[in-house]
N, C-alpha and C. Protein backbone atom coordinates (compact mmCIF):
# COMPACT_ATOMS: atom_id res chain seq x y z
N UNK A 1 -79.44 -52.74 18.60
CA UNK A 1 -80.39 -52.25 19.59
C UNK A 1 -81.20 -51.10 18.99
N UNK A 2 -83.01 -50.52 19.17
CA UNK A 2 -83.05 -50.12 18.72
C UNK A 2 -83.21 -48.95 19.80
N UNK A 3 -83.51 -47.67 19.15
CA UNK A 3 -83.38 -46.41 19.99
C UNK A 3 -84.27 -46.51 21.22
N UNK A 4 -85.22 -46.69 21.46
CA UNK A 4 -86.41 -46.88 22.29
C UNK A 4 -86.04 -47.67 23.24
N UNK A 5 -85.46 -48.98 23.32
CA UNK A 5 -84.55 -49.86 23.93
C UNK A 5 -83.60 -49.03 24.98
N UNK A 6 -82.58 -48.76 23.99
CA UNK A 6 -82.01 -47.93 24.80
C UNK A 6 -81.78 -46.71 25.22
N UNK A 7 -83.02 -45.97 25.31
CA UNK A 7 -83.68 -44.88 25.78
C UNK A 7 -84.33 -45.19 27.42
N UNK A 8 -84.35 -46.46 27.78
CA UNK A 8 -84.79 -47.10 29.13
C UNK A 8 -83.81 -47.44 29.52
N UNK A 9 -82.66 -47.61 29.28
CA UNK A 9 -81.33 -47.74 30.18
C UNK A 9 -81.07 -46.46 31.10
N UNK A 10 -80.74 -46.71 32.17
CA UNK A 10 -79.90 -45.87 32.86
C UNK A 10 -78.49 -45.60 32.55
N UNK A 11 -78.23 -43.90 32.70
CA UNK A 11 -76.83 -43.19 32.47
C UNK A 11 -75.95 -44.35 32.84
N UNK A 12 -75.65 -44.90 33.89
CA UNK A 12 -74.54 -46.31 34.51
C UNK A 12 -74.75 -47.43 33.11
N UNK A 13 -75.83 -47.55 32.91
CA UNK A 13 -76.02 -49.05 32.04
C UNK A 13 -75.23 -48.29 30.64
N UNK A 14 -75.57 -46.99 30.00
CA UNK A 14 -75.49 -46.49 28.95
C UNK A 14 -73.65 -46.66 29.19
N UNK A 15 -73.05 -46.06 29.74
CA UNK A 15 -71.66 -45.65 30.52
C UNK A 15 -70.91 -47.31 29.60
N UNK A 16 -71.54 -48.50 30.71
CA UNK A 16 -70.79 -49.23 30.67
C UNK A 16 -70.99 -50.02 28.94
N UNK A 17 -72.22 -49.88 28.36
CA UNK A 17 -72.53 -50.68 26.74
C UNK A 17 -71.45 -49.87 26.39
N UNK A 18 -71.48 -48.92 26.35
CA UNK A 18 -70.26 -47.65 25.88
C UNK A 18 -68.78 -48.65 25.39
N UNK A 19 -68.89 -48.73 26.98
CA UNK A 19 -67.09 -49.78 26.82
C UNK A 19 -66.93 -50.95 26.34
N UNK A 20 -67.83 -51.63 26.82
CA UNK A 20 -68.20 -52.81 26.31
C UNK A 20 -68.09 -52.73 24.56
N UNK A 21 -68.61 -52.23 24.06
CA UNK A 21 -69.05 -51.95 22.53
C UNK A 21 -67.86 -51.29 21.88
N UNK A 22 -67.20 -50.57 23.07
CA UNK A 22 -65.89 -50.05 22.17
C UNK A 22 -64.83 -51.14 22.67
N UNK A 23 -64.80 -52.05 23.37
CA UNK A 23 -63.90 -53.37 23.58
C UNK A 23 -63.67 -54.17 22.42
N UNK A 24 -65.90 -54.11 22.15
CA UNK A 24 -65.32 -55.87 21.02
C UNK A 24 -65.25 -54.95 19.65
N UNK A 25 -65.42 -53.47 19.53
CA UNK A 25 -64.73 -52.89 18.19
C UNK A 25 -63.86 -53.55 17.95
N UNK A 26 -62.42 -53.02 18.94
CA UNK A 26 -61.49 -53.77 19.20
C UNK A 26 -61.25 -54.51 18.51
N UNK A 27 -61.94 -55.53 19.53
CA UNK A 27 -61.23 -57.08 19.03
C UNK A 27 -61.78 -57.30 17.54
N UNK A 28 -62.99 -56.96 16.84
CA UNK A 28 -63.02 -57.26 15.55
C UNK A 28 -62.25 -56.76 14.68
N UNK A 29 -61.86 -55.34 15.18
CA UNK A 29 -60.48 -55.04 14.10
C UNK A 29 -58.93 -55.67 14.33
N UNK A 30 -59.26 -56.20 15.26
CA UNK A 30 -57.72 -56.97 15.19
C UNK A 30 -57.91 -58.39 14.39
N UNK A 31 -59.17 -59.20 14.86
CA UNK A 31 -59.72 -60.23 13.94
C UNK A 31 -59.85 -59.94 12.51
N UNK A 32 -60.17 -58.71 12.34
CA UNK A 32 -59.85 -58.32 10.62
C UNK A 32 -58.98 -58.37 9.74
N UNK A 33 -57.93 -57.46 10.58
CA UNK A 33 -56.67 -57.85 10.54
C UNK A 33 -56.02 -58.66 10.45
N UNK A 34 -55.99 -59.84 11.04
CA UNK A 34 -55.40 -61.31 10.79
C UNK A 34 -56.43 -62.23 10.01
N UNK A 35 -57.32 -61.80 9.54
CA UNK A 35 -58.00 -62.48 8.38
C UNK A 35 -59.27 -63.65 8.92
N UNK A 36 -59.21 -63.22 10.17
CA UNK A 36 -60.09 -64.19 10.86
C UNK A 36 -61.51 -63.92 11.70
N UNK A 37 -61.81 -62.63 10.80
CA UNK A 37 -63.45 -62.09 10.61
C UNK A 37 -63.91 -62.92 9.82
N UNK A 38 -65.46 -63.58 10.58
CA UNK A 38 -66.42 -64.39 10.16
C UNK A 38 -67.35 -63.61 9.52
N UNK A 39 -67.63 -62.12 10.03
CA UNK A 39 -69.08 -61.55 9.72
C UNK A 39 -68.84 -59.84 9.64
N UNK A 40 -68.07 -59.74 8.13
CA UNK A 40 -67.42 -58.32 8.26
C UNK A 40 -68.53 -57.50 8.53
N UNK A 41 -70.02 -57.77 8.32
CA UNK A 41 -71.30 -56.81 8.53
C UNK A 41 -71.17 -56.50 10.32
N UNK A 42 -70.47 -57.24 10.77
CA UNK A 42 -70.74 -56.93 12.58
C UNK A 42 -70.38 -55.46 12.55
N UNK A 43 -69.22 -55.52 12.33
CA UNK A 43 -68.27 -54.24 12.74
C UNK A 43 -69.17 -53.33 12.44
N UNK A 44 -69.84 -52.98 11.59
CA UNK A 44 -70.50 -52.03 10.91
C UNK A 44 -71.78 -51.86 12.06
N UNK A 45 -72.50 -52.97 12.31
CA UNK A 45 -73.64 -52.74 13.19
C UNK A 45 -73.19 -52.39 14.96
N UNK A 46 -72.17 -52.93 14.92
CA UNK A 46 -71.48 -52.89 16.12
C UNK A 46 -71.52 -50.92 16.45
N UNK A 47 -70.56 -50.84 15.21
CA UNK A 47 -70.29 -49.24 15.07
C UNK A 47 -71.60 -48.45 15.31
N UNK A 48 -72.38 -48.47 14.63
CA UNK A 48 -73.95 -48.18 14.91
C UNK A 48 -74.78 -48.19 16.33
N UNK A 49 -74.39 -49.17 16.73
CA UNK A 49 -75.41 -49.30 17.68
C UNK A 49 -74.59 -48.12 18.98
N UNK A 50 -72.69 -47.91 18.86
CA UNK A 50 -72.21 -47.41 19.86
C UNK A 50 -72.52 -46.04 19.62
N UNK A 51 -72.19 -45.71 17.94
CA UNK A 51 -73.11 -43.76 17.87
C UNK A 51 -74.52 -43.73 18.64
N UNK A 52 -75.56 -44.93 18.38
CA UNK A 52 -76.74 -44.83 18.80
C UNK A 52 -76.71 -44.44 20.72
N UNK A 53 -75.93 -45.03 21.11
CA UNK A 53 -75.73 -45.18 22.46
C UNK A 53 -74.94 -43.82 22.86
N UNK A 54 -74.29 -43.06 22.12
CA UNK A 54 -73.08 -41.86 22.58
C UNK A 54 -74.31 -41.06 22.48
N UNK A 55 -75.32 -41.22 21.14
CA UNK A 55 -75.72 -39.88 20.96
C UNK A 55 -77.26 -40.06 22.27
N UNK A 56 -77.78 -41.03 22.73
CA UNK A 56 -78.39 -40.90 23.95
C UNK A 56 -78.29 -40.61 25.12
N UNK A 57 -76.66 -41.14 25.20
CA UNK A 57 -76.02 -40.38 26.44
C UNK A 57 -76.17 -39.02 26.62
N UNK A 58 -75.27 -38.70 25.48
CA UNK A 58 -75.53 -37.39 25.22
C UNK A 58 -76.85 -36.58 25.38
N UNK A 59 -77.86 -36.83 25.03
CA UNK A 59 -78.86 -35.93 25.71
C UNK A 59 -79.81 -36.47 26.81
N UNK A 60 -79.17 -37.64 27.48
CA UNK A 60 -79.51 -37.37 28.78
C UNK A 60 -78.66 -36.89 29.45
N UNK A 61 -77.15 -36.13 29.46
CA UNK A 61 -76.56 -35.85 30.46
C UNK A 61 -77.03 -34.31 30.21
N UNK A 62 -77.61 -33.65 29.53
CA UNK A 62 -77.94 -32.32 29.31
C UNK A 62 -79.36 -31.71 30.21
């Protein structure tokens, strides 16, 4: 996602990508783990996009 994108979400929408995004972390590190990651680049963009999303939260709750 890019910043601008989700700069038009609402605090609730931001809240819930939050969990969502830290869910399928999750599950790709357990899929890693058992050797049954298709696309080790996800995790990485995955990771990205949830800093992108903490650090918007973050200055809209200010």
């Amino acid at each position: 996602m890019k910043p601008a994108e989700i700069r038009e979400l609402t605090l609730d929408d931001l809240r819930a990508r939050v969990q969502e995004l830290g869910d399928q972390i999750f599950r790709l590190r357990i899929q890693k783990s058992m050797g049954q990651l298709e696309a080790p680049a996800k995790v990485r963009q995955v990771r990205r996009d949830l800093a992108r999303i903490r650090t918007i939260l973050r200055e809209k709750e200010q």
